[in-house]
C-alpha atoms as a PDB file:
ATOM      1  CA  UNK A   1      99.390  29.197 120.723  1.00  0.00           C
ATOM      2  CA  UNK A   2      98.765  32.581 118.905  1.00  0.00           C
ATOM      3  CA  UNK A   3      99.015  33.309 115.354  1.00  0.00           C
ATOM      4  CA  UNK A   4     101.395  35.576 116.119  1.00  0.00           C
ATOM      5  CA  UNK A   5     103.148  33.014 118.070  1.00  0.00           C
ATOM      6  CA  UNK A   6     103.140  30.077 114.958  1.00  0.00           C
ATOM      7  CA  UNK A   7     104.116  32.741 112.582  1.00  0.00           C
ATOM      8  CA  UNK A   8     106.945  33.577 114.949  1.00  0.00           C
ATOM      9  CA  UNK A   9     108.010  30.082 115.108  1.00  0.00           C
ATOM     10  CA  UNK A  10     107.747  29.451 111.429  1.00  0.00           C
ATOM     11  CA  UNK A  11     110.246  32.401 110.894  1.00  0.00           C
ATOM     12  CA  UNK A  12     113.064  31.046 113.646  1.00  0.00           C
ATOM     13  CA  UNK A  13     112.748  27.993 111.500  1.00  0.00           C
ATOM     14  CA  UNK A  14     113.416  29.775 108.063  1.00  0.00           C
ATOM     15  CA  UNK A  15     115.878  31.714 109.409  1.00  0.00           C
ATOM     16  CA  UNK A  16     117.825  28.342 111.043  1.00  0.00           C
ATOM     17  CA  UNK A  17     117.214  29.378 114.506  1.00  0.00           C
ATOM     18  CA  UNK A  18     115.564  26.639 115.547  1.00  0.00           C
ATOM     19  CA  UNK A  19     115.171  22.640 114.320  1.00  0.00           C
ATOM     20  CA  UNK A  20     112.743  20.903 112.500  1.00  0.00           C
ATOM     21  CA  UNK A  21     111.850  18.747 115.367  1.00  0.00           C
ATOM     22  CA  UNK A  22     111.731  21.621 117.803  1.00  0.00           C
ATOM     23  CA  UNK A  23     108.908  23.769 115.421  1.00  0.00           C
ATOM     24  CA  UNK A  24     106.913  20.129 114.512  1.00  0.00           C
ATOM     25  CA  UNK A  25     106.982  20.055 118.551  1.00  0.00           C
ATOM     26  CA  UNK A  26     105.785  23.090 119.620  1.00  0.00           C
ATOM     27  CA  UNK A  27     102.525  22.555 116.792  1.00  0.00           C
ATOM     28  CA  UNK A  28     102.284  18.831 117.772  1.00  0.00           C
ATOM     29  CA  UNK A  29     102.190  20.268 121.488  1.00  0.00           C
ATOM     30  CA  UNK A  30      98.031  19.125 123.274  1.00  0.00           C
ATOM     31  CA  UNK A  31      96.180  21.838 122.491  1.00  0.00           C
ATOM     32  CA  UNK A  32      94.246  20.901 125.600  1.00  0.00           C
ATOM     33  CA  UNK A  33      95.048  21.547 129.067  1.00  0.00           C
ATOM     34  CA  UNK A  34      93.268  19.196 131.240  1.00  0.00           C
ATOM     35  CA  UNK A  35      92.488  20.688 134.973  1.00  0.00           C
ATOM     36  CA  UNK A  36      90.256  17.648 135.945  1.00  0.00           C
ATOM     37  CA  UNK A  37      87.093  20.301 136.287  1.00  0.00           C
ATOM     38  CA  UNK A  38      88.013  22.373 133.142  1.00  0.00           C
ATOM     39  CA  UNK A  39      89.687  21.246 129.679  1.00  0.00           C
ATOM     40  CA  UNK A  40      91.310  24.386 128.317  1.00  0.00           C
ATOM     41  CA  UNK A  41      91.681  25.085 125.311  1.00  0.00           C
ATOM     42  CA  UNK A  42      95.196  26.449 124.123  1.00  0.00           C
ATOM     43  CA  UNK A  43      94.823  26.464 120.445  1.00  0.00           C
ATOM     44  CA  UNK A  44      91.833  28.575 120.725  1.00  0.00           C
ATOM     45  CA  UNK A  45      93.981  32.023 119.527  1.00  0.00           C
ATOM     46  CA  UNK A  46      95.583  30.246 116.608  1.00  0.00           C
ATOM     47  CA  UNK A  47      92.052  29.016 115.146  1.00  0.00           C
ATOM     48  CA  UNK A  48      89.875  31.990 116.220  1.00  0.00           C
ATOM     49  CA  UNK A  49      91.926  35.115 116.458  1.00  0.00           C
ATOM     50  CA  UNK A  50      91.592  35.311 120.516  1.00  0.00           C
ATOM     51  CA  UNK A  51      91.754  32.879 123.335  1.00  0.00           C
ATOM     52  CA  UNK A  52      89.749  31.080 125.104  1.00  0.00           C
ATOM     53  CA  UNK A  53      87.021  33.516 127.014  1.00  0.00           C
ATOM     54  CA  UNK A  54      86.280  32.332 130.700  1.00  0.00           C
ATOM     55  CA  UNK A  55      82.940  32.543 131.707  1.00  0.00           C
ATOM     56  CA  UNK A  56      83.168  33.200 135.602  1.00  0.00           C
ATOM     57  CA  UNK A  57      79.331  32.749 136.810  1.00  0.00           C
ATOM     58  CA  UNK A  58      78.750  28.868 138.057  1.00  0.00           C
ATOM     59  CA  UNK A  59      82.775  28.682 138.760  1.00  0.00           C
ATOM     60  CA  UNK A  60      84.298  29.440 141.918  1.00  0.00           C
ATOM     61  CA  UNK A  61      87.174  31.852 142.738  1.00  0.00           C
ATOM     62  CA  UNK A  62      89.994  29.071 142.623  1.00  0.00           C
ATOM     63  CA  UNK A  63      88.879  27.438 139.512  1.00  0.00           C
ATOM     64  CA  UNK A  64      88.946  30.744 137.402  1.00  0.00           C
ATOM     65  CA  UNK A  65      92.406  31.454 138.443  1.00  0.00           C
ATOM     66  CA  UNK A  66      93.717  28.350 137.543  1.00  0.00           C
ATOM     67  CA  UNK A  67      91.744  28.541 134.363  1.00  0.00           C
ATOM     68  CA  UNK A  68      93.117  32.147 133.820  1.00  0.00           C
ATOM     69  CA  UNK A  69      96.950  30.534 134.986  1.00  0.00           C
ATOM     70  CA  UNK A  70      96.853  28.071 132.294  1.00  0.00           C
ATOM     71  CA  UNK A  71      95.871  30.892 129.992  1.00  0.00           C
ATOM     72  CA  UNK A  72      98.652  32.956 131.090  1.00  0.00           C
ATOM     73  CA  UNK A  73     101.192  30.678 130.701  1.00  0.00           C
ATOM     74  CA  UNK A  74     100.833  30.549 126.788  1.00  0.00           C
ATOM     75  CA  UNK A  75     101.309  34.256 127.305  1.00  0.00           C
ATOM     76  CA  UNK A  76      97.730  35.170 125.895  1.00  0.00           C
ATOM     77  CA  UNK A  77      95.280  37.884 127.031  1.00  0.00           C
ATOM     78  CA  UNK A  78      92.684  37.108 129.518  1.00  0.00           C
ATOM     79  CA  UNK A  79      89.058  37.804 129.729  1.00  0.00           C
ATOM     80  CA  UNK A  80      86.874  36.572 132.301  1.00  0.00           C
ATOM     81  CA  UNK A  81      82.830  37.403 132.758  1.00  0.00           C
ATOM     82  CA  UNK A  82      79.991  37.432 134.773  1.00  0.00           C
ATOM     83  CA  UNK A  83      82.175  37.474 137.682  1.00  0.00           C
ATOM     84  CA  UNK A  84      82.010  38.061 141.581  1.00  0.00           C
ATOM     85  CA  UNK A  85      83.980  40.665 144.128  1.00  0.00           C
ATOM     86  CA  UNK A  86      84.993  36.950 145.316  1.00  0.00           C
ATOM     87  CA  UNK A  87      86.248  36.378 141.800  1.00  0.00           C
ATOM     88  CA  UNK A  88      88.401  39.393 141.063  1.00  0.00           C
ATOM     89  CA  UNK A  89      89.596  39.698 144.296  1.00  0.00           C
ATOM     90  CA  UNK A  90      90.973  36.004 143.866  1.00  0.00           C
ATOM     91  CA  UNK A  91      92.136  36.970 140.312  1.00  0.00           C
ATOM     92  CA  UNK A  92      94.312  39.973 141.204  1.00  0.00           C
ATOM     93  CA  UNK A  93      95.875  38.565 143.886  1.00  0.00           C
ATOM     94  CA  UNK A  94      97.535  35.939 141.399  1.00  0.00           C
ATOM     95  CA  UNK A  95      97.937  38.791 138.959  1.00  0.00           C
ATOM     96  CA  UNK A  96      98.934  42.141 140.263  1.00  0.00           C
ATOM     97  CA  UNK A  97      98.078  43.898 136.578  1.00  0.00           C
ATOM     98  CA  UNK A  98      94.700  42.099 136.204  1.00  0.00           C
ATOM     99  CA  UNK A  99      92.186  45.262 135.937  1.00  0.00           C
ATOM    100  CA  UNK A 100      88.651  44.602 137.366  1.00  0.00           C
ATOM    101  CA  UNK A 101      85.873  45.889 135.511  1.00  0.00           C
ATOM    102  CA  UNK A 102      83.054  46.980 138.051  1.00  0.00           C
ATOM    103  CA  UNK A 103      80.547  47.725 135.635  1.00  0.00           C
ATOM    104  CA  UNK A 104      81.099  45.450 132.960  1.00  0.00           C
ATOM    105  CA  UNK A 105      81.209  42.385 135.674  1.00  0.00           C
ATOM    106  CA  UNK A 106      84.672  41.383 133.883  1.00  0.00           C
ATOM    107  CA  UNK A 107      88.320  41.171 134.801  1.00  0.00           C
ATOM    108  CA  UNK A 108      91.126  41.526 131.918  1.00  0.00           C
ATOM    109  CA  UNK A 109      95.095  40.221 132.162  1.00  0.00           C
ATOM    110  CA  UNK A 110      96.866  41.910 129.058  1.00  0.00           C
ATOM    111  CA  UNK A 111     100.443  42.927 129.552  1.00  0.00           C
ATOM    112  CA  UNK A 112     101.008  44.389 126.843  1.00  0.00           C
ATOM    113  CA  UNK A 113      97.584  44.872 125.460  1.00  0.00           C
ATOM    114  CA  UNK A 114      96.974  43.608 121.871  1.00  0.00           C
ATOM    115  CA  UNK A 115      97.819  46.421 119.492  1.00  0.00           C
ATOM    116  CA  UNK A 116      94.494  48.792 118.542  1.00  0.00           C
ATOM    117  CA  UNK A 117      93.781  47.913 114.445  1.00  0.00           C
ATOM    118  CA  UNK A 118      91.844  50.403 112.323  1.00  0.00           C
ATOM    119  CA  UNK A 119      88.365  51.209 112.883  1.00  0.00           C
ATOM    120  CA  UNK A 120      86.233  51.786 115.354  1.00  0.00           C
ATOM    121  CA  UNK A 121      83.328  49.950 116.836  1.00  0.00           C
ATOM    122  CA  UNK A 122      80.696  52.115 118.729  1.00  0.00           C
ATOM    123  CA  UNK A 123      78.864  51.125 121.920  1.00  0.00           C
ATOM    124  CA  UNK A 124      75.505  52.251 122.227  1.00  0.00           C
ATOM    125  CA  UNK A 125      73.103  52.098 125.273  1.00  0.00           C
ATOM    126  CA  UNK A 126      69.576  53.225 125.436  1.00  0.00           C
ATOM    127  CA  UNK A 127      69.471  54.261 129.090  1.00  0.00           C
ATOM    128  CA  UNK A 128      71.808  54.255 132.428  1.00  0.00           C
ATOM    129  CA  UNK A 129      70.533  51.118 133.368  1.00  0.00           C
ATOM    130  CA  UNK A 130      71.853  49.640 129.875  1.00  0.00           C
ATOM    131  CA  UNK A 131      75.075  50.448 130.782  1.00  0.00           C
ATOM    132  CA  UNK A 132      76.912  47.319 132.555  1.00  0.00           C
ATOM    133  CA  UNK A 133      75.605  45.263 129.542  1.00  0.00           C
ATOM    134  CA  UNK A 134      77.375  47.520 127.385  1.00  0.00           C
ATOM    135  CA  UNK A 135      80.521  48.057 128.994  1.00  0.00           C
ATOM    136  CA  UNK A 136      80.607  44.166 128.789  1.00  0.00           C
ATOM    137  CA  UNK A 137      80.577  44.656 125.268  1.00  0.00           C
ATOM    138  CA  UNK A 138      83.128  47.661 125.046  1.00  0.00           C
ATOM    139  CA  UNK A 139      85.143  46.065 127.307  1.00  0.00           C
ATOM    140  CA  UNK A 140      85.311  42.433 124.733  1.00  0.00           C
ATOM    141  CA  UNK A 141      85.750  44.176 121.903  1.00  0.00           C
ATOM    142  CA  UNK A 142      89.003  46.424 123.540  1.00  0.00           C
ATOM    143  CA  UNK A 143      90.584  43.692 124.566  1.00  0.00           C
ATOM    144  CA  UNK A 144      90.483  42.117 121.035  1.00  0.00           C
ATOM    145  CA  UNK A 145      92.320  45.013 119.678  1.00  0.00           C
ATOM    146  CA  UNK A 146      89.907  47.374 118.488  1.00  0.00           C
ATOM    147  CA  UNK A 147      89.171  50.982 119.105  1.00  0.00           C
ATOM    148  CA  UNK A 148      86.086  51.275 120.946  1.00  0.00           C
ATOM    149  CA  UNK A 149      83.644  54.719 121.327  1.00  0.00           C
ATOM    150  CA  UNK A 150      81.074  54.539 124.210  1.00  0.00           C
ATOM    151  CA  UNK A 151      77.777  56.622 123.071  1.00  0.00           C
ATOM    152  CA  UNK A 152      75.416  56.116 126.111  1.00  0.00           C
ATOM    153  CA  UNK A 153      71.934  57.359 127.226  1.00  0.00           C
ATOM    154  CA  UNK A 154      70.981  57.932 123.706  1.00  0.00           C
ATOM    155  CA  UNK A 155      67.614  56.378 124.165  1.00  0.00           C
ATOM    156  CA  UNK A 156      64.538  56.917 121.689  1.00  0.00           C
ATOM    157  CA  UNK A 157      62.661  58.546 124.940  1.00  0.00           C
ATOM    158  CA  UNK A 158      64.809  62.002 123.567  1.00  0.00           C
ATOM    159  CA  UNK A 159      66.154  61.066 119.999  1.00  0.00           C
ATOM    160  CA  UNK A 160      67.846  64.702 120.169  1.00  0.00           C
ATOM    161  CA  UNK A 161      70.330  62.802 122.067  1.00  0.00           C
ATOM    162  CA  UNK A 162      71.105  60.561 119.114  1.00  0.00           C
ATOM    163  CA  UNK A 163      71.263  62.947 116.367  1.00  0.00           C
ATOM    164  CA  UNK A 164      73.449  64.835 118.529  1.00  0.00           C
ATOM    165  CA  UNK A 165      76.437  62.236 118.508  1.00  0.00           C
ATOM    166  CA  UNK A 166      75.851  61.430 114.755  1.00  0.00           C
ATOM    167  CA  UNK A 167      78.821  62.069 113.334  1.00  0.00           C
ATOM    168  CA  UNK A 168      80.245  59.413 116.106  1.00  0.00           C
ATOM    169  CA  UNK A 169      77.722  57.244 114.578  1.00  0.00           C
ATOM    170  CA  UNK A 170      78.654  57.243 111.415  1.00  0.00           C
ATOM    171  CA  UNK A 171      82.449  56.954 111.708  1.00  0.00           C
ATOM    172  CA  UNK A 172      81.737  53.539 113.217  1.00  0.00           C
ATOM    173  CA  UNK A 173      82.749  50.273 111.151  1.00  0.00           C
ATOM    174  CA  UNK A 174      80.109  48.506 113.051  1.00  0.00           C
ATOM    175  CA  UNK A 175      77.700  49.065 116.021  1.00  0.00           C
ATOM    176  CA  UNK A 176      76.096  47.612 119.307  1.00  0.00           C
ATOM    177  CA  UNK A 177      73.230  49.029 120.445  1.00  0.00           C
ATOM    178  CA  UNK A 178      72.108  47.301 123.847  1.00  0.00           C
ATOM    179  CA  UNK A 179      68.431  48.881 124.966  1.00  0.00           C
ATOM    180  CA  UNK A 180      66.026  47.736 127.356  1.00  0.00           C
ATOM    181  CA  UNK A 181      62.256  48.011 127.988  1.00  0.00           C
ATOM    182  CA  UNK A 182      60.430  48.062 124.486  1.00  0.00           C
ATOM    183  CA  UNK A 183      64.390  47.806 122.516  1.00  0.00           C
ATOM    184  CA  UNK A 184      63.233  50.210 119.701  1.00  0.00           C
ATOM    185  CA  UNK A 185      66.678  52.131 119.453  1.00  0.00           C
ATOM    186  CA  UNK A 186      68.727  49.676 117.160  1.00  0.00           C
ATOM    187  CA  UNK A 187      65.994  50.245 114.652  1.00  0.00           C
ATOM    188  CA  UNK A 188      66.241  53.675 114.536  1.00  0.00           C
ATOM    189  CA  UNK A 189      69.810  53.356 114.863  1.00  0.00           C
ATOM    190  CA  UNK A 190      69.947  50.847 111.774  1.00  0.00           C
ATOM    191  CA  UNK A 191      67.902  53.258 109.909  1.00  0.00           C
ATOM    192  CA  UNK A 192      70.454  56.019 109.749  1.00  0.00           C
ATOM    193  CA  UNK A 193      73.617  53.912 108.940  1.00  0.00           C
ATOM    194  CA  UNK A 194      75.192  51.853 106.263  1.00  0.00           C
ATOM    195  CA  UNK A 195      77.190  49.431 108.730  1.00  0.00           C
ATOM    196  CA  UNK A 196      75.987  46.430 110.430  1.00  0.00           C
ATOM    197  CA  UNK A 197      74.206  46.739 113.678  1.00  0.00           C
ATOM    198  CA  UNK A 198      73.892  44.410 116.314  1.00  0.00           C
ATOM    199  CA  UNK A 199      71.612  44.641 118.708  1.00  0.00           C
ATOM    200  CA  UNK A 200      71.310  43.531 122.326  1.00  0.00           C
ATOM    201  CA  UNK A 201      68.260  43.624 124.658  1.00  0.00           C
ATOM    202  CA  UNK A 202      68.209  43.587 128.044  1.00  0.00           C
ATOM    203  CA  UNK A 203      66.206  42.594 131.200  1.00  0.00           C
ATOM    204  CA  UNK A 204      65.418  46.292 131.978  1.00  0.00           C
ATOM    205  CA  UNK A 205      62.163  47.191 132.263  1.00  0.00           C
ATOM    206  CA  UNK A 206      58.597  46.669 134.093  1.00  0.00           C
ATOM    207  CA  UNK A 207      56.218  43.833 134.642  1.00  0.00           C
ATOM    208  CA  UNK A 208      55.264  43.347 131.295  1.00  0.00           C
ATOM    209  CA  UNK A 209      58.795  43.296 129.734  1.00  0.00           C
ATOM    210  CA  UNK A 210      59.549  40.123 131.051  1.00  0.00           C
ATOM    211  CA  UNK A 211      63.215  40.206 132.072  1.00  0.00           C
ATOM    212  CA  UNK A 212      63.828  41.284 128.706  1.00  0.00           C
ATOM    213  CA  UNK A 213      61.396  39.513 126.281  1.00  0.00           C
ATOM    214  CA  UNK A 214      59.864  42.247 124.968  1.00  0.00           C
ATOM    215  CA  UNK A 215      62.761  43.980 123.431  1.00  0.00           C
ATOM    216  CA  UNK A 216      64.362  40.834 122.160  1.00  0.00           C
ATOM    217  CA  UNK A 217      60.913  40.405 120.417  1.00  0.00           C
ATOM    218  CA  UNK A 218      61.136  43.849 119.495  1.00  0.00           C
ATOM    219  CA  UNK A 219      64.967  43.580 117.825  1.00  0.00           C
ATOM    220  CA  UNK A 220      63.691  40.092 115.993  1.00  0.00           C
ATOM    221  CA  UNK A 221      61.009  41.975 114.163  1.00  0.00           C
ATOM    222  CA  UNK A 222      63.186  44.903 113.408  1.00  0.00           C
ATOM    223  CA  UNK A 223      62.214  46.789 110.192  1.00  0.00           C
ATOM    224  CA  UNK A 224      65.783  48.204 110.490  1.00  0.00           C
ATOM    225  CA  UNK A 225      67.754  46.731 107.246  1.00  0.00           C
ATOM    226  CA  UNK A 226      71.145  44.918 108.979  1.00  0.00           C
ATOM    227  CA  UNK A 227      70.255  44.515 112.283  1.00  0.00           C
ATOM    228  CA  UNK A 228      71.312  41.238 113.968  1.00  0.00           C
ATOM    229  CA  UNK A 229      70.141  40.087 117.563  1.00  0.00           C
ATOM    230  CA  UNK A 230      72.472  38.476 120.383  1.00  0.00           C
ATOM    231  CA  UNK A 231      70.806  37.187 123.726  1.00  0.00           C
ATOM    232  CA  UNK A 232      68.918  39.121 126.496  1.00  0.00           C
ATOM    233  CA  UNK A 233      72.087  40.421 128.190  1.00  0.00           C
ATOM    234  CA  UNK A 234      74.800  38.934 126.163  1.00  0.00           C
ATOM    235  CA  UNK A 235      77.170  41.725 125.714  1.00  0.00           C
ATOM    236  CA  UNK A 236      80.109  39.504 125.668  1.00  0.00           C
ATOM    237  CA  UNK A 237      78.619  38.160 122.778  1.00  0.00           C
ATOM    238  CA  UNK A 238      77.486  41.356 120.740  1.00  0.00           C
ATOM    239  CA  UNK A 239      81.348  42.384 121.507  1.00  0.00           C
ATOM    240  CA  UNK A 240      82.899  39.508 120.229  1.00  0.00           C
ATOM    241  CA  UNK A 241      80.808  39.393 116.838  1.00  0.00           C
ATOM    242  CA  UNK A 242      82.054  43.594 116.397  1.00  0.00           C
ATOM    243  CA  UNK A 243      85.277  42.585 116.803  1.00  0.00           C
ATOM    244  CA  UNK A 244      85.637  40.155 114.275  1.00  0.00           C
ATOM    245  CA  UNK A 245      83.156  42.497 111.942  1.00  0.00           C
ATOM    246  CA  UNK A 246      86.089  45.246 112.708  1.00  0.00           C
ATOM    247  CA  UNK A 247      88.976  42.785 111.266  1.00  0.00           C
ATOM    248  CA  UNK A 248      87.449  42.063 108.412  1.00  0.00           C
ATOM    249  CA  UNK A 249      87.746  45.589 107.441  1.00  0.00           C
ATOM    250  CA  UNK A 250      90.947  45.860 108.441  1.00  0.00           C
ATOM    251  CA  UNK A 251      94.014  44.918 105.811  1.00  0.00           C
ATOM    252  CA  UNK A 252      95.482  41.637 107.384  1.00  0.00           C
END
């Protein structure tokens, strides 16, 4: 169950559409799905604002699409990660409007799409490479109902190329930056704005940046004001924490 959904319910019952019993029912209702392998949770929406995110890596093809079934029934978006060709070819076969997400790794089920609220989170990437890990992220935070701007290849190796999109920067109600190797650019990127920043390093680089270490060291010691650090990689994460950044500026 949504919010949307209980509010909807609460109204057919103030209006006299529907019974006592049937609206204590539907919020009575499990708000766990048991699958035997998975437990899913249904209630997720109305207590966090989105459902229940399926994390695809470790799973195989048939138990994400029942996962993503049960999700579908309640008539919530979908959002699956980390997944496999194997995975969203098994996806869209159950669900002809599911889009796959090369890049990002993901695969999204929203017919209709959540309507966009105000304000827009901004996706930064250092380099090329950075890019999947971001388009995870711009991909989360779309699907929660936010406008999203991609900025990439903005690293500090030619800071021209960030001062060039400031403006973009700066009409942002909150940012990801995702950067590799050493991770310096959410610093510099902190330094410039007045919004929170949240940075994500990841496992590009050489030998010594050890799959990502050294920037994640580099974003912890940040002497960038605001900046906040998710996992090496974890731009589902960074994503998710924008999007609920984003609705708090937003009038409910």
């Amino acid at each position: 169950m949504t919010t949307d959904q209980a509010a909807q319910l609460l109204k057919q019952f103030r209006a006299g559409a529907i019974s006592l019993e049937h609206t204590l029912g539907a919020f009575q209702s499990a708000p766990v799905a048991e699958l035997g392998f998975a437990a899913v949770d249904t209630h997720r929406a109305l207590r966090k604002g989105f459902p229940e995110v399926i994390f695809g890596a470790g799973k195989t093809p048939e138990q994400v699409v029942r996962i993503a079934t049960k999700l579908a029934e309640q008539k919530q978006p979908v959002l699956v990660t980390r997944i496999t060709p194997l995975h969203a070819r098994a996806i869209r076969r159950k669900f002809k409007h599911a889009v796959h997400h090369v890049e990002a790794r993901c695969v999204t089920i929203a017919k209709p799409p959540l309507p966009k609220r105000p304000g827009i989170i901004a996706i930064l990437c250092a380099g090329t490479s950075d890019i999947p890990v971001a388009e995870e992220a711009a991909i989360t935070a779309d699907i929660m109902g936010n406008r999203v701007e991609r900025l990439f290849d903005v690293g500090v190796a030619g800071l021209h190329r960030l001062l060039n999109r400031f403006a973009q920067i700066q009409q942002a109600n909150v940012l990801v930056v995702v950067a590799g190797m050493e991770g310096a650019l959410p610093s510099v990127v902190a330094g410039l704005v007045a919004k929170p920043v949240i940075a994500v390093p990841t496992s590009i680089g050489y030998g010594a940046s050890f799959g990502g270490i050294a920037a994640l060291l580099g974003m912890l010691n940040s002497c960038g004001s605001g900046v906040t650090v998710v996992n090496i990689d974890n731009g589902f994460g960074a994503g998710y924490a924008a999007a609920q950044i984003n609705a708090l500026c937003s009038p409910p």
